[in-house]
C-alpha atoms as a PDB file:
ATOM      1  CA  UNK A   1    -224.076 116.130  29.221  1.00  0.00           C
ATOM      2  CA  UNK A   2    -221.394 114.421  31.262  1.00  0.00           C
ATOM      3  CA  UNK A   3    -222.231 111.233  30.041  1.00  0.00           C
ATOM      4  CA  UNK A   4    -221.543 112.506  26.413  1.00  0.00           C
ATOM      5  CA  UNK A   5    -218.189 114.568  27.934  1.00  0.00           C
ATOM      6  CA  UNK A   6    -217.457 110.994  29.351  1.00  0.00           C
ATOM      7  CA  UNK A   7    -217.804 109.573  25.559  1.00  0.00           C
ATOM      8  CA  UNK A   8    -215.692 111.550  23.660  1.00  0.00           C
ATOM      9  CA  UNK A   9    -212.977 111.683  26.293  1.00  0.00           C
ATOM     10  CA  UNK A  10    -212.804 107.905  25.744  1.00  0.00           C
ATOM     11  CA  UNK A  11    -213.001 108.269  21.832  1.00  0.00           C
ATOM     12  CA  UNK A  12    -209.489 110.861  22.611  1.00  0.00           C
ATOM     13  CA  UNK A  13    -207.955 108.084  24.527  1.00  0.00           C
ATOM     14  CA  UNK A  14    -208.697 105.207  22.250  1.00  0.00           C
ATOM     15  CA  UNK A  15    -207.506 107.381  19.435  1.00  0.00           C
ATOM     16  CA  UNK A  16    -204.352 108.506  21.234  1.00  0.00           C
ATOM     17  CA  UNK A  17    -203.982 104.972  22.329  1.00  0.00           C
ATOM     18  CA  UNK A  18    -204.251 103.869  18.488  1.00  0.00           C
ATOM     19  CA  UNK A  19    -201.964 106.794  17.211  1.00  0.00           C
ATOM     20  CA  UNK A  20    -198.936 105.729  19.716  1.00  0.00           C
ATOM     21  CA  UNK A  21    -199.483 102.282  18.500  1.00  0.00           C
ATOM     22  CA  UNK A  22    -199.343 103.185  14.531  1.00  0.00           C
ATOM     23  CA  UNK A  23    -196.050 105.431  15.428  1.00  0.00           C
ATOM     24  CA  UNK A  24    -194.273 102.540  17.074  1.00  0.00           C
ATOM     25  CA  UNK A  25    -191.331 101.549  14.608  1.00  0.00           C
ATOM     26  CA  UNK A  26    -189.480  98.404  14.234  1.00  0.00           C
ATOM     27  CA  UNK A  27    -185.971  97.649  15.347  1.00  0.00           C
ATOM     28  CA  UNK A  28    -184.420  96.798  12.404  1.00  0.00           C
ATOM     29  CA  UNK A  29    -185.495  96.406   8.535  1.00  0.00           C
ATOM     30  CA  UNK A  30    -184.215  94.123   5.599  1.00  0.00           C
ATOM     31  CA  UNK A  31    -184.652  91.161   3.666  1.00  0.00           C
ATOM     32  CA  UNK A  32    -184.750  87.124   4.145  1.00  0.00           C
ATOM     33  CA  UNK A  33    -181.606  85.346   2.553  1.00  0.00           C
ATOM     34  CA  UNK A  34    -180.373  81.444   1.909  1.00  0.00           C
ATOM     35  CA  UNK A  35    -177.235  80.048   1.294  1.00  0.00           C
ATOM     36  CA  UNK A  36    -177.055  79.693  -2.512  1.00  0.00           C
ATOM     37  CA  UNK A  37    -174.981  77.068  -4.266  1.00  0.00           C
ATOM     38  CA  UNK A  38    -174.470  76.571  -8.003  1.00  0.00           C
ATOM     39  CA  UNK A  39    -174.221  72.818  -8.903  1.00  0.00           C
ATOM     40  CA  UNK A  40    -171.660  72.884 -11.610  1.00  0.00           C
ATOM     41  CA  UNK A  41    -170.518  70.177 -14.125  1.00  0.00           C
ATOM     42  CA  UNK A  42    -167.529  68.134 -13.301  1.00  0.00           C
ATOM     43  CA  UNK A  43    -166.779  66.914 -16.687  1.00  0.00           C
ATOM     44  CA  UNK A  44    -167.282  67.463 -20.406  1.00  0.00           C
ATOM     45  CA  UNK A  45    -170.075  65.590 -22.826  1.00  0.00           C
ATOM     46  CA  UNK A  46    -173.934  65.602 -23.407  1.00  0.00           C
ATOM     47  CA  UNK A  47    -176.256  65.508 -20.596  1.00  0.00           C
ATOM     48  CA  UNK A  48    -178.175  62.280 -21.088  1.00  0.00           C
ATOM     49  CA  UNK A  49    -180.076  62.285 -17.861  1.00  0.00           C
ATOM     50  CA  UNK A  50    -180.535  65.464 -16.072  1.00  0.00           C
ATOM     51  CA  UNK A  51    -183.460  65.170 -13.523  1.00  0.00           C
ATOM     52  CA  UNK A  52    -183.615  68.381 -12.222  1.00  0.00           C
ATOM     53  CA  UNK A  53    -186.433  70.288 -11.522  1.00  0.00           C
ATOM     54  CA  UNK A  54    -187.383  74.234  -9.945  1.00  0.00           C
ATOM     55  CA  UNK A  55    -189.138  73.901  -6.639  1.00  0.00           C
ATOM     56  CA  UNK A  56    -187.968  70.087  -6.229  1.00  0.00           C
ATOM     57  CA  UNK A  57    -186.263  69.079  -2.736  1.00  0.00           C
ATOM     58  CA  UNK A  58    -183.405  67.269  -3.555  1.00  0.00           C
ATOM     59  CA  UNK A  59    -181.486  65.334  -0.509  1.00  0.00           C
ATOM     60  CA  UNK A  60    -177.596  64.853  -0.159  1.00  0.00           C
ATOM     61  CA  UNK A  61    -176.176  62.172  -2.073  1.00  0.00           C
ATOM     62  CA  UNK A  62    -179.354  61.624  -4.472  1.00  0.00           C
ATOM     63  CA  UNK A  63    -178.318  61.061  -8.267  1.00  0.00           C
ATOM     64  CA  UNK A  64    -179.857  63.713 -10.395  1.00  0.00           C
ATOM     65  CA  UNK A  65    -178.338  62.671 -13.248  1.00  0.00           C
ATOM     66  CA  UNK A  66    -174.981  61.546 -15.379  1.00  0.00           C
ATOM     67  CA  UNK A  67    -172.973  62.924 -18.946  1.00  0.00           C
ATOM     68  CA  UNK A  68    -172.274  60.465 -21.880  1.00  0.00           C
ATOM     69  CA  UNK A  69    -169.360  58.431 -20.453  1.00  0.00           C
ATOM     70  CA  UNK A  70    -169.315  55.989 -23.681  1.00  0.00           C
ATOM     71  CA  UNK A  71    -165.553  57.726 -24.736  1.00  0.00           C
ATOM     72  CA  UNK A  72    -164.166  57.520 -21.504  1.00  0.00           C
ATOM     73  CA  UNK A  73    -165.506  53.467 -21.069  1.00  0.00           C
ATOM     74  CA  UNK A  74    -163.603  53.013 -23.988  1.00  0.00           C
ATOM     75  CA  UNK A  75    -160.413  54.869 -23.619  1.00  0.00           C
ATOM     76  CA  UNK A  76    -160.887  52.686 -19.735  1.00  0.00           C
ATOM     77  CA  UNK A  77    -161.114  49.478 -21.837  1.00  0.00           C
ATOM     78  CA  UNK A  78    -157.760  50.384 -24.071  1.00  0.00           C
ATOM     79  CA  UNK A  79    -155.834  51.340 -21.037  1.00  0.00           C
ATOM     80  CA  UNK A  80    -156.646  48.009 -19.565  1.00  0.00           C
ATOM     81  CA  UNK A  81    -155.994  46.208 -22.618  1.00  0.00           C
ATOM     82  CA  UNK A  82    -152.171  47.748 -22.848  1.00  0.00           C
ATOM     83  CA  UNK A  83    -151.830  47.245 -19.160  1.00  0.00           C
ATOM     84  CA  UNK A  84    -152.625  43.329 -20.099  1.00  0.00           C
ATOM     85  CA  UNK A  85    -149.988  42.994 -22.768  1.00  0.00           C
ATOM     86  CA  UNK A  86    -147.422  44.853 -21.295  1.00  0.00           C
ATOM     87  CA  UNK A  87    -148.061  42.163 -18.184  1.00  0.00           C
ATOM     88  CA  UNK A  88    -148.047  39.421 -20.314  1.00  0.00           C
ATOM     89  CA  UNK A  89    -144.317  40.452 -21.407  1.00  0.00           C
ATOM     90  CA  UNK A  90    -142.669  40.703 -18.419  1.00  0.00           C
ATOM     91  CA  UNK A  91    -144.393  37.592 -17.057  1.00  0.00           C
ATOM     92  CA  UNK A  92    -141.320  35.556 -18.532  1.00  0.00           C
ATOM     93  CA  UNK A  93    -138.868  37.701 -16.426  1.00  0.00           C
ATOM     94  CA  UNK A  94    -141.164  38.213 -13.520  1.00  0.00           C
ATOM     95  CA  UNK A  95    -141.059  34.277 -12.977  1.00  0.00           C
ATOM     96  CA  UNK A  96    -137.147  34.425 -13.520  1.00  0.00           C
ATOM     97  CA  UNK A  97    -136.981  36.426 -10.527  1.00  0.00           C
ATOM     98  CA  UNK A  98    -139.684  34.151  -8.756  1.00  0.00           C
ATOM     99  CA  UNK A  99    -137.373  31.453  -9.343  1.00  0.00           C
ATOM    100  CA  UNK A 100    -134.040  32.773  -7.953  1.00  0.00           C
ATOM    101  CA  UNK A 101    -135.676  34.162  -5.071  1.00  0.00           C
ATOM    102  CA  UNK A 102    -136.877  30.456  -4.283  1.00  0.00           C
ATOM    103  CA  UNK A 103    -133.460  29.536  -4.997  1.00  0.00           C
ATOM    104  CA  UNK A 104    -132.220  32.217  -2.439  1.00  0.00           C
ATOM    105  CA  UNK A 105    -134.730  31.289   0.032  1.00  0.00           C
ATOM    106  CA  UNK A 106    -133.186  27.536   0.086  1.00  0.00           C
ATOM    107  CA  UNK A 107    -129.821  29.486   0.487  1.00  0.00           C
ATOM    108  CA  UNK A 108    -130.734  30.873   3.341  1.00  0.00           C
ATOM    109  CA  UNK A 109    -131.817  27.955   5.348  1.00  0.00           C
ATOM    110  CA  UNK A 110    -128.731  25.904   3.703  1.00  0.00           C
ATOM    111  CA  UNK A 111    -126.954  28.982   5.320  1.00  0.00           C
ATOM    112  CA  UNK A 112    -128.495  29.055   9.039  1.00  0.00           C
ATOM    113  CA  UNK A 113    -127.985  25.074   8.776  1.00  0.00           C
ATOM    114  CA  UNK A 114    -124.304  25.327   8.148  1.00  0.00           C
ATOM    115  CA  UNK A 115    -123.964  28.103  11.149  1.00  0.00           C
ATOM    116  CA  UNK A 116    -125.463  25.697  13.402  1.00  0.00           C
ATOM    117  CA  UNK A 117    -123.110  22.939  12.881  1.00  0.00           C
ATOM    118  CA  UNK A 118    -119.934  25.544  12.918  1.00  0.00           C
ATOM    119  CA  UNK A 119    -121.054  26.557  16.437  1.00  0.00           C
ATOM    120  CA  UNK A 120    -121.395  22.282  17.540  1.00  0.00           C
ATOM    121  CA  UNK A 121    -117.477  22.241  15.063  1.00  0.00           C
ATOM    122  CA  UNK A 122    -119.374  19.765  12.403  1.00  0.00           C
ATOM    123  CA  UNK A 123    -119.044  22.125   9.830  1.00  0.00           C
ATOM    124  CA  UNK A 124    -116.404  23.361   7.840  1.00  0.00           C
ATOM    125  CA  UNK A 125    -115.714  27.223   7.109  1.00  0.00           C
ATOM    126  CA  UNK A 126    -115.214  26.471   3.669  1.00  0.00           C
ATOM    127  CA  UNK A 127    -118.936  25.606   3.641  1.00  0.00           C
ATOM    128  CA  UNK A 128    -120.101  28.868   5.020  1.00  0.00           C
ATOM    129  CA  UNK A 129    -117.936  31.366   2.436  1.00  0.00           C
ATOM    130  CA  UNK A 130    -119.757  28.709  -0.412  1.00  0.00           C
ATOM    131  CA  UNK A 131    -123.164  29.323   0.518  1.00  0.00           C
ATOM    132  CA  UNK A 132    -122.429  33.138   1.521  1.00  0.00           C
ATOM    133  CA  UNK A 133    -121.284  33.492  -2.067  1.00  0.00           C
ATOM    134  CA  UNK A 134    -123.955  31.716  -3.588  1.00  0.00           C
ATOM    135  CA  UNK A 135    -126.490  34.010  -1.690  1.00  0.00           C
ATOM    136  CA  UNK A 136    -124.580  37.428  -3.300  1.00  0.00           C
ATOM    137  CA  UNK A 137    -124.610  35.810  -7.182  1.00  0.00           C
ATOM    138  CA  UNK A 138    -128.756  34.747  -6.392  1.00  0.00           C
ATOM    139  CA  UNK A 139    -129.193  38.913  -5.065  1.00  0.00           C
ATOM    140  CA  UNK A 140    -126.907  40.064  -8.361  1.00  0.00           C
ATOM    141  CA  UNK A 141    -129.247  37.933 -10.520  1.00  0.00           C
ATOM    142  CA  UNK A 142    -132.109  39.386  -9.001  1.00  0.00           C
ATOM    143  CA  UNK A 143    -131.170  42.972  -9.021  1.00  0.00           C
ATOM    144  CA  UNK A 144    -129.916  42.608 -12.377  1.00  0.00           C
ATOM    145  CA  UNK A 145    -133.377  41.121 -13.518  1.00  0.00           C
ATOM    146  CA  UNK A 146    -135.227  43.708 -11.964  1.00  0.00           C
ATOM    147  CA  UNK A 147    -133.062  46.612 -13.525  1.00  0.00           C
ATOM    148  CA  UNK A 148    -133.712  45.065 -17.057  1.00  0.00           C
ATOM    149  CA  UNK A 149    -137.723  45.008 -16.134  1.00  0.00           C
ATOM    150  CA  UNK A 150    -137.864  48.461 -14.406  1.00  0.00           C
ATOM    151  CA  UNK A 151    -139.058  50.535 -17.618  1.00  0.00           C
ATOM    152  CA  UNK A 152    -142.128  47.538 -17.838  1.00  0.00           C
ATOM    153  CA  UNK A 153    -142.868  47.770 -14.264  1.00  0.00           C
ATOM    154  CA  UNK A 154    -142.839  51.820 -14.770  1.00  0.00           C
ATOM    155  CA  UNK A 155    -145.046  51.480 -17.504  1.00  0.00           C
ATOM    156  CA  UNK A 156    -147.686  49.381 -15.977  1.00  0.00           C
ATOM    157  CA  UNK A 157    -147.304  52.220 -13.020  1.00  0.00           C
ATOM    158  CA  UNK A 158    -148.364  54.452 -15.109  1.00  0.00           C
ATOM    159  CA  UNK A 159    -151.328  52.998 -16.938  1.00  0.00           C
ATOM    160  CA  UNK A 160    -152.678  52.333 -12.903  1.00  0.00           C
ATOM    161  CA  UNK A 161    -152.740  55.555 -12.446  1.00  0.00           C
ATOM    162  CA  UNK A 162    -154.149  56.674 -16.179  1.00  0.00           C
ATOM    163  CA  UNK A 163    -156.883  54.355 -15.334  1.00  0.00           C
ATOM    164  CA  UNK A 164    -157.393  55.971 -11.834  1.00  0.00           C
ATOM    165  CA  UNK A 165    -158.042  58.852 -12.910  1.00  0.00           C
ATOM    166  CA  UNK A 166    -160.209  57.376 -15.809  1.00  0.00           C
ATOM    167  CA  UNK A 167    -162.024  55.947 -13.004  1.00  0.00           C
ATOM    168  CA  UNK A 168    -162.809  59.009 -11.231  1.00  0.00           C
ATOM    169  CA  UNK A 169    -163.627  61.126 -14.496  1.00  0.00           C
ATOM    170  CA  UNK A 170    -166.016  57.990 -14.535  1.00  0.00           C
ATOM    171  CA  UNK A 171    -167.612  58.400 -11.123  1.00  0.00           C
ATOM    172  CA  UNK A 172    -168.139  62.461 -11.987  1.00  0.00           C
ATOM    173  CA  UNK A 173    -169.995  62.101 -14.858  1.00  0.00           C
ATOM    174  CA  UNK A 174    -172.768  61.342 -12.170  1.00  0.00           C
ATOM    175  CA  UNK A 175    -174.662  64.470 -11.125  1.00  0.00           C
ATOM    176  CA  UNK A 176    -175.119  63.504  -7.571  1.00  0.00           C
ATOM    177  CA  UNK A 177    -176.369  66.053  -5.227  1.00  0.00           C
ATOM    178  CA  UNK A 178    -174.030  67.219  -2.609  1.00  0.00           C
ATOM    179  CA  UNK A 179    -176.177  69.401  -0.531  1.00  0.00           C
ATOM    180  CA  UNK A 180    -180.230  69.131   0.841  1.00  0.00           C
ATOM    181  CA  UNK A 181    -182.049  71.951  -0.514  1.00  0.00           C
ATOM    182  CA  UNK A 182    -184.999  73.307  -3.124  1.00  0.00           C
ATOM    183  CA  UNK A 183    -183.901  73.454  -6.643  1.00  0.00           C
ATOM    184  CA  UNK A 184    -183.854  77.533  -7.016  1.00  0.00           C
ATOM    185  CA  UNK A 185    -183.097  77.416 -10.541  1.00  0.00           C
ATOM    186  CA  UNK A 186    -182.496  75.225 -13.851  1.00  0.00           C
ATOM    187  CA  UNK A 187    -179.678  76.215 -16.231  1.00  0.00           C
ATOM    188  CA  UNK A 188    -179.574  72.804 -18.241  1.00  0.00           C
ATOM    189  CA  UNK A 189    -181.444  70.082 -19.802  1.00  0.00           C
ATOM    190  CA  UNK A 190    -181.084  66.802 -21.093  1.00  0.00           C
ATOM    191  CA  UNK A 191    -179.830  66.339 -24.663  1.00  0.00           C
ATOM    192  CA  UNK A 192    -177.650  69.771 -23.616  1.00  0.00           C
ATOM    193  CA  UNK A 193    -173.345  69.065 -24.161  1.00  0.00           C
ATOM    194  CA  UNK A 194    -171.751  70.231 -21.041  1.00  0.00           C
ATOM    195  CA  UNK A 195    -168.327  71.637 -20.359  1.00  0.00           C
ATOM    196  CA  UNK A 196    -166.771  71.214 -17.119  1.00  0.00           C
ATOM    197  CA  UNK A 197    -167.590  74.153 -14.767  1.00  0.00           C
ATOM    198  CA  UNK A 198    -171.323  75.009 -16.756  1.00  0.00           C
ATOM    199  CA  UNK A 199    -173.399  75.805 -13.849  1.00  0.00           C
ATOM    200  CA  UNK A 200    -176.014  72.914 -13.677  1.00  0.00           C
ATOM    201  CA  UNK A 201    -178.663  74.419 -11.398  1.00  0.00           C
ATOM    202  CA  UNK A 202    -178.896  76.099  -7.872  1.00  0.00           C
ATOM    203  CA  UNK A 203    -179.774  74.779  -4.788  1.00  0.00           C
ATOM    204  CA  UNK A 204    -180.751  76.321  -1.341  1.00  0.00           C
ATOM    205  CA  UNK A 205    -181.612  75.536   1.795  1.00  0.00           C
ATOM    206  CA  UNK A 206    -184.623  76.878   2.627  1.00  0.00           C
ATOM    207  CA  UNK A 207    -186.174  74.918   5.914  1.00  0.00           C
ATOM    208  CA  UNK A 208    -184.152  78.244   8.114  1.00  0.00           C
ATOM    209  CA  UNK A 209    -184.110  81.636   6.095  1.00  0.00           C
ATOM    210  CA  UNK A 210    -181.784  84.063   7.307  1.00  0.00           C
ATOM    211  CA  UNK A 211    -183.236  87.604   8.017  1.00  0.00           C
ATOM    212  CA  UNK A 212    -180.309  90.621   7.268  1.00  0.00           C
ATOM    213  CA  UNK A 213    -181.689  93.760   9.016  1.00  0.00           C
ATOM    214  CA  UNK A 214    -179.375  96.723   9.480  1.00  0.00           C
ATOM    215  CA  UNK A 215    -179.294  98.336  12.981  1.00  0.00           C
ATOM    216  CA  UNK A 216    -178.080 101.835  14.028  1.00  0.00           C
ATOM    217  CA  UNK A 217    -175.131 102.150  16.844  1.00  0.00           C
ATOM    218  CA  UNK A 218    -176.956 102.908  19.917  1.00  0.00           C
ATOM    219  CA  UNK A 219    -178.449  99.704  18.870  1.00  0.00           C
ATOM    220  CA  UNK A 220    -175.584  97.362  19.442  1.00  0.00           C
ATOM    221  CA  UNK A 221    -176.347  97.678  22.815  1.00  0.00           C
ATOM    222  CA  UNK A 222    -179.780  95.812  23.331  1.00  0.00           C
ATOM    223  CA  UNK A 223    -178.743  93.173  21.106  1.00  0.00           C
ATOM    224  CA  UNK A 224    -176.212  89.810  21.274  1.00  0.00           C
ATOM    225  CA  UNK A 225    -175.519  86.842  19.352  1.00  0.00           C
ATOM    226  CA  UNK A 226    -178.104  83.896  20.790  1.00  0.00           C
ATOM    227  CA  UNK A 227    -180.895  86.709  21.337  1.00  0.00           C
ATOM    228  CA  UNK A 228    -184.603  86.248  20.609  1.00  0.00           C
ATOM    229  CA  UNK A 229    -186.430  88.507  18.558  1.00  0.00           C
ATOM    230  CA  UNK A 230    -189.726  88.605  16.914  1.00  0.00           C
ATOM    231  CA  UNK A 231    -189.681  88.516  13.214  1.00  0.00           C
ATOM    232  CA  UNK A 232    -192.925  90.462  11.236  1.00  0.00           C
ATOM    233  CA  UNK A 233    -194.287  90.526   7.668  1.00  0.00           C
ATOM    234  CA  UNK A 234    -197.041  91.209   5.828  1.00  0.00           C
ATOM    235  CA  UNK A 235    -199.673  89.172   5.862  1.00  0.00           C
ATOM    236  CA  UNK A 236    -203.563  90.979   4.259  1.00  0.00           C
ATOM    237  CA  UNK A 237    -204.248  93.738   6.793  1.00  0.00           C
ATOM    238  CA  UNK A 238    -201.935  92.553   9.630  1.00  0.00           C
ATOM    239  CA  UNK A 239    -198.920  91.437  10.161  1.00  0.00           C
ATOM    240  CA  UNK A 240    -197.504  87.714  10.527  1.00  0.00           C
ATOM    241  CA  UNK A 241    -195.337  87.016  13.847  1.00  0.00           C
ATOM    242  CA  UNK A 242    -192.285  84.772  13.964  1.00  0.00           C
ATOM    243  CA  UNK A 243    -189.706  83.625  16.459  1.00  0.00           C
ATOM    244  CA  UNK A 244    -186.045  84.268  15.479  1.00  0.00           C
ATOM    245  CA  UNK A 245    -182.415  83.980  16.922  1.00  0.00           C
ATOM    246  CA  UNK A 246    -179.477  86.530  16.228  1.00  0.00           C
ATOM    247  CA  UNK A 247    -176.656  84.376  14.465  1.00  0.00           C
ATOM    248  CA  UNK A 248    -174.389  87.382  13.792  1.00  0.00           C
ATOM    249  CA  UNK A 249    -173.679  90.870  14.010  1.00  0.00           C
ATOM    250  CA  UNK A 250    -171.521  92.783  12.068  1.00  0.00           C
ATOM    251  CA  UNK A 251    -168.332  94.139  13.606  1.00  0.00           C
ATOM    252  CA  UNK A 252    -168.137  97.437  10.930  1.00  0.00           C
ATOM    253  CA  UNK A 253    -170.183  99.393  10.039  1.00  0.00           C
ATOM    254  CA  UNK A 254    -171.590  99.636   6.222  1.00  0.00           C
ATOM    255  CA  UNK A 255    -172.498 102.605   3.859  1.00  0.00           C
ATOM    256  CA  UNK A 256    -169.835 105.064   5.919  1.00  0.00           C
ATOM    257  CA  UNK A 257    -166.146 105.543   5.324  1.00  0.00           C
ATOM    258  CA  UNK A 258    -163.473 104.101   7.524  1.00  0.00           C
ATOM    259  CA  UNK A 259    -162.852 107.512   9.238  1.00  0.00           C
ATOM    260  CA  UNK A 260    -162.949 108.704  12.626  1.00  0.00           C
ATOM    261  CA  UNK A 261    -166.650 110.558  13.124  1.00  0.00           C
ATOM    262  CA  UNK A 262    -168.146 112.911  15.545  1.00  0.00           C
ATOM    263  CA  UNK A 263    -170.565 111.635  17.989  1.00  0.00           C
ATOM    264  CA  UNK A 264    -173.687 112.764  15.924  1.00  0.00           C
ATOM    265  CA  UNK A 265    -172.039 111.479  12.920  1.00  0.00           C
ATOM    266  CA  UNK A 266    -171.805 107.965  14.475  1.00  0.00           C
ATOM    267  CA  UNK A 267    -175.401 107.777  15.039  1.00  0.00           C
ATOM    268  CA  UNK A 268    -175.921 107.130  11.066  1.00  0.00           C
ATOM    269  CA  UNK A 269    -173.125 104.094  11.439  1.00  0.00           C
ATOM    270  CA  UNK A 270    -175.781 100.737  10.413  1.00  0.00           C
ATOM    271  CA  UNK A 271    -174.548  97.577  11.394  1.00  0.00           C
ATOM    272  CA  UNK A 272    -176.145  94.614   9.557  1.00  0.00           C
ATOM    273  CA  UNK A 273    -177.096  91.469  11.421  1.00  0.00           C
ATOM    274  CA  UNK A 274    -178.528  88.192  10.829  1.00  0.00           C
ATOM    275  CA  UNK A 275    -181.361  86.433  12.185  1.00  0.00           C
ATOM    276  CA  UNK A 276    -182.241  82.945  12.112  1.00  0.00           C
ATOM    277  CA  UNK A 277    -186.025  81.269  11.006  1.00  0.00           C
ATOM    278  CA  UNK A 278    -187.356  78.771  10.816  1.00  0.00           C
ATOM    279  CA  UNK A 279    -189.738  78.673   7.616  1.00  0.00           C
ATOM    280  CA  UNK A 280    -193.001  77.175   7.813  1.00  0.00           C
ATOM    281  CA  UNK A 281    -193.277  77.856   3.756  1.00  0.00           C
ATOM    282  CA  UNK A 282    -194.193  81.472   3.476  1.00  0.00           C
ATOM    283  CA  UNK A 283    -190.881  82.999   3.520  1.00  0.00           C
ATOM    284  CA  UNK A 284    -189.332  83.422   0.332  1.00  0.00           C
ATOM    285  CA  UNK A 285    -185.426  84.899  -0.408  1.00  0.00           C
ATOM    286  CA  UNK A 286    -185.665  88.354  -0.917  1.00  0.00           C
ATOM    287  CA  UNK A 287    -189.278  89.038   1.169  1.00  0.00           C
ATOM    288  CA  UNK A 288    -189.195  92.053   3.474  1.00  0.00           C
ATOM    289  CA  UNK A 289    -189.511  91.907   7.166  1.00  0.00           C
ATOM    290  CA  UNK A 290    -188.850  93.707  10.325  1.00  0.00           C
ATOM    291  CA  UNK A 291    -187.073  93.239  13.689  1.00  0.00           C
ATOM    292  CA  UNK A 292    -188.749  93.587  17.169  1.00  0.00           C
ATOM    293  CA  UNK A 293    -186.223  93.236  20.083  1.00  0.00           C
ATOM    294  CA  UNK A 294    -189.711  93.679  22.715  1.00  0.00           C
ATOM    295  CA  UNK A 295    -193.088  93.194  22.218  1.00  0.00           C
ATOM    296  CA  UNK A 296    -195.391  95.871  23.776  1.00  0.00           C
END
């Protein structure tokens, strides 16, 4: 008889034991999230190569794809041809001014040389105001020159910078991928004409998920930015342990208005947070998980 009293007052304990366990709650509740960015297109024509895949890791920099460039080669090729006339006109009075600035160079020394012998008195004055106004006529010429070839040197200007920016329409009609990350989802494929800003596909980083779990006041307390908690989901019958590190907490509260509330109102206040982890593959954006601040 006492063994059997012995018996079932361990079956009570076990079961209390097992009832206080099942009662335990989490800290916090909510949902894994990634960074999501949309890779748009960055200019306008069909999508001749689009190597794009859901699922696919993509690194930064790789080249996913490019749009027909074949009008913008050629508009590149008739800027360049223009630019090459236009030059070949003002070559004539481009090596006008070539020549009077030779001649002005020569003036110059003819000048210094004349100075010299002035300061030893084996040169005349009269020298000096000839060369000195032989230098002004060579810098009228010139000026004048370049006045008449101003509009031509404008106009090449221009087509440098038309082809510039041909150049760099050029360069965006490769899809090169600015961010690493796993393709989330497709909007295009090849053969497809593209506008500029048509979403291409999204990308995400998924190697750290971020867990957003929603916290009560009294709360904010036990927890801090840097903090380690343990991160639980499903997993068959049990539940799946991971390590994770607060990245943020907010600093108002959500799903209450901006008012001032009595102290048992304030208790409902939920602050979300964030929680860093790292995925070994099973998490997915959007799975549902809990926050432990202790382990028992």
């Amino acid at each position: 008889m006492k063994i059997t009293n012995q018996f079932i007052a361990i079956i009570i304990l076990t079961s209390a034991l097992i009832s206080c366990k099942n009662n335990e709650k989490a800290d916090g509740y909510g949902n894994f999230e990634a960074t999501e960015i949309t890779i748009s297109a960055e200019n306008n024509g069909k999508l001749l190569q689009f190597e794009v895949e859901e699922g696919k890791h993509l690194k930064t920099g790789e080249f996913v794809g490019y749009i027909d460039t074949i009008q913008l080669a050629l508009k590149k090729h008739q800027l360049q041809t223009s630019k090459e006339i236009i030059f070949s006109k003002s070559k004539g009075v481009l090596s006008q001014i070539s020549v009077l600035k030779a001649e002005l160079k020569t003036a110059n020394i003819s000048k210094n040389r004349i100075e010299n012998l002035l300061k030893e008195n084996a040169g005349t004055q009269q020298q000096l105001d000839a060369i000195n106004g032989k230098i002004d006529v060579l810098n009228q010429q010139i000026r004048s020159i370049e006045i008449q070839n101003a509009p031509v040197v404008n106009e090449i200007k221009s087509l440098d910078i038309q082809l510039k920016q041909l150049e760099d329409q050029l360069y965006k009609s490769n899809i090169i991928n600015p961010v690493p990350g796993t393709v989330l989802v497709k909007y295009a494929e090849p053969n497809e004409v593209v506008s500029f800003g048509k979403p291409l596909y999204k990308i995400a980083d998924l190697t750290t998920m971020e867990l957003r779990v929603y916290v009560s006041e009294p709360q904010l307390a036990t927890i801090k930015i840097g903090q380690e908690v343990t991160v639980k989901i499903d997993e068959g019958e049990t539940m799946k342990n991971y390590s994770g590190i607060i990245s943020w907490i907010a600093s108002e509260a959500e799903f209450t208005p901006k008012i001032i509330q009595t102290k048992e109102e304030r208790v409902n206040l939920v602050y979300a947070v964030k929680i860093n982890v790292k995925n070994d593959g099973s998490l997915k954006i959007g799975m549902p998980a809990e926050m432990w601040i202790s382990e028992n």
